[in-house]
C-alpha atoms as a PDB file:
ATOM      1  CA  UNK A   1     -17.241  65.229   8.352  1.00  0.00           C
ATOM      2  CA  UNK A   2     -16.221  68.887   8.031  1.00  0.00           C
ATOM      3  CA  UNK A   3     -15.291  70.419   4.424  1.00  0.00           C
ATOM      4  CA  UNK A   4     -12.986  73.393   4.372  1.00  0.00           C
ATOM      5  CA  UNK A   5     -12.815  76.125   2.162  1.00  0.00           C
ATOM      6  CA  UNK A   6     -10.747  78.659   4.058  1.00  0.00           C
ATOM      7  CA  UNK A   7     -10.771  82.270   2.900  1.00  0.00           C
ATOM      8  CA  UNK A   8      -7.008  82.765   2.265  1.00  0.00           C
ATOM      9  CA  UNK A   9      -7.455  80.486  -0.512  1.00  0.00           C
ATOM     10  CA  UNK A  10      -9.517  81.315  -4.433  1.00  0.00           C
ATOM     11  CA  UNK A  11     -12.348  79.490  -3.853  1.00  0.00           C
ATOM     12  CA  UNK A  12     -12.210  75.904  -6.412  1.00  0.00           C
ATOM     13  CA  UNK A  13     -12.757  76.246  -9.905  1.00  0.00           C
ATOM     14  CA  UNK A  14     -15.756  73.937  -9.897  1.00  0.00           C
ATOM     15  CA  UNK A  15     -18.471  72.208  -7.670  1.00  0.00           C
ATOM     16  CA  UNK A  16     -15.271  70.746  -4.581  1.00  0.00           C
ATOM     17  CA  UNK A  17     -14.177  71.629  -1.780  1.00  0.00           C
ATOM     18  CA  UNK A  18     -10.543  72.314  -0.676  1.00  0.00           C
ATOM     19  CA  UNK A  19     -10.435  69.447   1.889  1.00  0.00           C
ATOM     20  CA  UNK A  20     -12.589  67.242   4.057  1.00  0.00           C
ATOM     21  CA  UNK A  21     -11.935  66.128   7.476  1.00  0.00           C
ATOM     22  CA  UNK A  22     -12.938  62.801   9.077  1.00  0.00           C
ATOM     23  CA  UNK A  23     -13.105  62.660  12.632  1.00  0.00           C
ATOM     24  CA  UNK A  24     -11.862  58.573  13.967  1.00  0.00           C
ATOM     25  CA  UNK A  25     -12.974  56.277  14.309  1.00  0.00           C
ATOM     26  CA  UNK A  26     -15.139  55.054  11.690  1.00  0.00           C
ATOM     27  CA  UNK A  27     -15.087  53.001   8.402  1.00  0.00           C
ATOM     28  CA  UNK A  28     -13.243  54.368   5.060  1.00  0.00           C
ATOM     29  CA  UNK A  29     -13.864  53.180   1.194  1.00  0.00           C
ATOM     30  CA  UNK A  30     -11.618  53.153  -1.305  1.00  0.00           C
ATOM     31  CA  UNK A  31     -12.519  52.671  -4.801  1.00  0.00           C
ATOM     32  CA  UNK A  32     -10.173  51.554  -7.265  1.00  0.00           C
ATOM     33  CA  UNK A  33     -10.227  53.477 -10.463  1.00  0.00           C
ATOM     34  CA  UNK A  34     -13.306  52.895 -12.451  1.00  0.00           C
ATOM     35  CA  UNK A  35     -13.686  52.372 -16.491  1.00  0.00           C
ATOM     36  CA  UNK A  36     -16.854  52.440 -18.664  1.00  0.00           C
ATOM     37  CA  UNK A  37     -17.522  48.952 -18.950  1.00  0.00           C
ATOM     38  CA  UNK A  38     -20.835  47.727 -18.517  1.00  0.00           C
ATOM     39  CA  UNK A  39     -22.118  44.448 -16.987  1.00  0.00           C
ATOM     40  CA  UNK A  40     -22.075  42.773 -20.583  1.00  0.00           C
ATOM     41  CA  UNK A  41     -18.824  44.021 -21.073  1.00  0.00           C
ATOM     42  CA  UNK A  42     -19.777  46.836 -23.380  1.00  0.00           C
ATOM     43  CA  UNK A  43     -18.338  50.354 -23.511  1.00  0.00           C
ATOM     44  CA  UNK A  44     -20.446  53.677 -24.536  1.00  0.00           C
ATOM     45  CA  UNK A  45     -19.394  55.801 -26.834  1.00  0.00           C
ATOM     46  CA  UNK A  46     -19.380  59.461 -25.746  1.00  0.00           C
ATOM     47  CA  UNK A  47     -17.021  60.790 -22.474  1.00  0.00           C
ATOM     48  CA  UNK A  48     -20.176  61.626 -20.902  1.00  0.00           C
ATOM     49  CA  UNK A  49     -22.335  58.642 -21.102  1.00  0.00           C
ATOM     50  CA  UNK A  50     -18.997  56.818 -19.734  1.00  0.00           C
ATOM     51  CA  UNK A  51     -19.422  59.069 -17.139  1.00  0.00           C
ATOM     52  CA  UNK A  52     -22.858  58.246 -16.277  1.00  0.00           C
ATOM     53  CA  UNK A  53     -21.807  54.557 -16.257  1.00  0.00           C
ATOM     54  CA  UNK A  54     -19.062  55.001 -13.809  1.00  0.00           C
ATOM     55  CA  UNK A  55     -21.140  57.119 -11.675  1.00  0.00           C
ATOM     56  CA  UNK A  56     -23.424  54.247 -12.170  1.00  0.00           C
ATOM     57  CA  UNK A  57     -21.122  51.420 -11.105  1.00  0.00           C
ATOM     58  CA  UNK A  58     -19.709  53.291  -8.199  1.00  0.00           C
ATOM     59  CA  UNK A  59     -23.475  53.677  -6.860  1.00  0.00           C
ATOM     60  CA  UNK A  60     -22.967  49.753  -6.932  1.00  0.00           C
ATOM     61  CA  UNK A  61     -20.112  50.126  -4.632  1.00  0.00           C
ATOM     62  CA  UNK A  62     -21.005  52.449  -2.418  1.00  0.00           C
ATOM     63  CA  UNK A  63     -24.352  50.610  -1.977  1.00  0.00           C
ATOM     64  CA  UNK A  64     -22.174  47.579  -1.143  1.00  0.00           C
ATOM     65  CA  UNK A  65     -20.056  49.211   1.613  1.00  0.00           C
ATOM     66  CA  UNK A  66     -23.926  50.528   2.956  1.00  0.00           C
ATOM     67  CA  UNK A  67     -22.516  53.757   1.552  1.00  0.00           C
ATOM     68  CA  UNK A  68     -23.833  56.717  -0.489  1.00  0.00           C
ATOM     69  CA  UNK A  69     -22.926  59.462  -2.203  1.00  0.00           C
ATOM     70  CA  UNK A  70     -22.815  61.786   0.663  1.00  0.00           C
ATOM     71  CA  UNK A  71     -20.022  59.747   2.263  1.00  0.00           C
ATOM     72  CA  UNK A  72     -17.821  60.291  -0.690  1.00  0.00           C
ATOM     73  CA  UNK A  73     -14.752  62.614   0.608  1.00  0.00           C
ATOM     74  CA  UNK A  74     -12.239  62.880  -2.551  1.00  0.00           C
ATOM     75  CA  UNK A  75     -12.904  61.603  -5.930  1.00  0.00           C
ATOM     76  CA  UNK A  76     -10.149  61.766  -8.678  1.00  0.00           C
ATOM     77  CA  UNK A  77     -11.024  61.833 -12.441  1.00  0.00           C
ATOM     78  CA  UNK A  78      -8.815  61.018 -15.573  1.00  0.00           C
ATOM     79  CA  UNK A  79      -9.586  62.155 -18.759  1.00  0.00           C
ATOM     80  CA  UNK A  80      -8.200  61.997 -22.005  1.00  0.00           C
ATOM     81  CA  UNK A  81      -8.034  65.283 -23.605  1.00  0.00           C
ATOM     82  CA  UNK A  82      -9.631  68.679 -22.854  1.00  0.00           C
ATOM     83  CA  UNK A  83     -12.541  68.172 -24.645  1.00  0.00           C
ATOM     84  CA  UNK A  84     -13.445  65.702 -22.115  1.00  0.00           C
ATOM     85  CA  UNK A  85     -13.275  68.086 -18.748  1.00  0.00           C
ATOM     86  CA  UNK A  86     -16.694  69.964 -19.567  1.00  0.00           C
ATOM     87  CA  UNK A  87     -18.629  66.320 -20.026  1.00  0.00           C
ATOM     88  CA  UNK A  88     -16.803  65.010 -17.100  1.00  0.00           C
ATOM     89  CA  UNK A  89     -18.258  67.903 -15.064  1.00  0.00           C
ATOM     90  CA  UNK A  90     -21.266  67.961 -15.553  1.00  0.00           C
ATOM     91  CA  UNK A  91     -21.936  64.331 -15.318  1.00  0.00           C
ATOM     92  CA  UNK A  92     -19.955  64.406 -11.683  1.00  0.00           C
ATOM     93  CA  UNK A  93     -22.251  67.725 -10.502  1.00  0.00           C
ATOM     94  CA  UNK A  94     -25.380  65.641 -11.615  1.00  0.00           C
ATOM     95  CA  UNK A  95     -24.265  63.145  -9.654  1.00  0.00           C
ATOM     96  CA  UNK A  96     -23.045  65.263  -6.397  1.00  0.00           C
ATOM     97  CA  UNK A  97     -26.343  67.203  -6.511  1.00  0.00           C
ATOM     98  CA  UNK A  98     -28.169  67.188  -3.219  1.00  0.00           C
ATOM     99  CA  UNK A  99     -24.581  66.349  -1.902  1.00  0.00           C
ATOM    100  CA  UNK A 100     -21.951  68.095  -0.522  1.00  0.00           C
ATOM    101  CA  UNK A 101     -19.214  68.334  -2.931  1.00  0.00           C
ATOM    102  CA  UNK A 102     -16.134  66.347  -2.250  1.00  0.00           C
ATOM    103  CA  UNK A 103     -12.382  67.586  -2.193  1.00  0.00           C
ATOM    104  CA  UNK A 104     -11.869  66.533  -6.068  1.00  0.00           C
ATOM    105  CA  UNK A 105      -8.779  66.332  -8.833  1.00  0.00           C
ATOM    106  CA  UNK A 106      -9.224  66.136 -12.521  1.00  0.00           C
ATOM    107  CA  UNK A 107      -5.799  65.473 -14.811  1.00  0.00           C
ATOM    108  CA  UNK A 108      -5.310  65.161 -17.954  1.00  0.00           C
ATOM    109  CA  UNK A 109      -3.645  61.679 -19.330  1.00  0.00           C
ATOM    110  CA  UNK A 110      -2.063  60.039 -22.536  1.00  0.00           C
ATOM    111  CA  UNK A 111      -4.540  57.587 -22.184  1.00  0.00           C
ATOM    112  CA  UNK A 112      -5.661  54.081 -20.707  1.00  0.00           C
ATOM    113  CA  UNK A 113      -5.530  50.231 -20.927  1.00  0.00           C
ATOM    114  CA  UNK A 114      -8.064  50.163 -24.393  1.00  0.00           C
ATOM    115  CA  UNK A 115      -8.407  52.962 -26.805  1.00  0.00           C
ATOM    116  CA  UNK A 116     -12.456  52.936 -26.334  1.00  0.00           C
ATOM    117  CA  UNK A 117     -11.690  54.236 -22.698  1.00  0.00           C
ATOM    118  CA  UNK A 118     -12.031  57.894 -22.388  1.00  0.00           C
ATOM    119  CA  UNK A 119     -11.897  58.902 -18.589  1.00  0.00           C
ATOM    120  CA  UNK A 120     -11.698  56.677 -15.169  1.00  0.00           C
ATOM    121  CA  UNK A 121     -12.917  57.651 -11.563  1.00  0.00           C
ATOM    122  CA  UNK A 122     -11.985  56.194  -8.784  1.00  0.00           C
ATOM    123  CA  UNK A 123     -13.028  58.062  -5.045  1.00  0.00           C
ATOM    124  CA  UNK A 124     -12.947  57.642  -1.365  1.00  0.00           C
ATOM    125  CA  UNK A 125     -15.672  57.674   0.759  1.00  0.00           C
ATOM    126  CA  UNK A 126     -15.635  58.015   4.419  1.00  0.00           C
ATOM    127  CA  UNK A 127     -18.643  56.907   7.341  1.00  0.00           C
ATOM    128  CA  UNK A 128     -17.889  57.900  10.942  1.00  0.00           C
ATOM    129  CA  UNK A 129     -18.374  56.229  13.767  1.00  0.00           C
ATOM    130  CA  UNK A 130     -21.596  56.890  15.812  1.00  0.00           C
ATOM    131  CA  UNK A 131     -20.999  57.090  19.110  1.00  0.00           C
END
């Protein structure tokens, strides 16, 4: 995988890249979008600790795929208000440290399925082929 950051562009405003390449053939992953709920069905409290349990759950995936965080190319976030963009950060650099960052979005919506819900992740995760 290559990232690009070309120099005719401001660098990104956080820890992502511009774009990431993926030479064929190989295997992709995509993850549909993620909420906080845990394995008993419960739901934290605080933007961050949802975070964390996405983060979490999509470990869970990517382990299932015989995946890891280094193979994820693009991850999108949704969060509810601004207040929620600084705890969404940091919880994703935590989770991309050691790791090359990924090309990455973050929007602002209205809101989600349940009111407990504050933000859903959902990424894409790439493996090439080895020849």
């Amino acid at each position: 995988m290559k990232r690009h950051l070309p120099p005719e562009l401001a660098p990104p405003l956080a820890r992502y890249v511009h774009a990431v390449e993926i030479a064929t053939p190989g295997r992709m992953l995509f993850a549909s979008g993620q909420l906080a709920i845990a394995r008993d069905g419960s739901v934290p409290a605080g933007i961050e600790a949802q975070c964390d349990l996405i983060f979490a759950n999509l470990d869970a995936i990517l382990r299932s795929a015989g995946m890891g965080r280094g193979d994820v190319v693009r991850v999108n976030a949704f969060v509810i208000d601004r207040d929620g963009l600084k705890p969404y950060m940091a919880a994703r650099d935590r989770w991309f440290a050691g790791h090359e960052p990924p090309a990455s979005t973050l929007m602002m919506v209205a809101g989600f399925t349940r009111p407990e819900f504050k933000v859903e992740i959902e990424i894409v995760a790439a493996r090439e082929a080895k020849p």
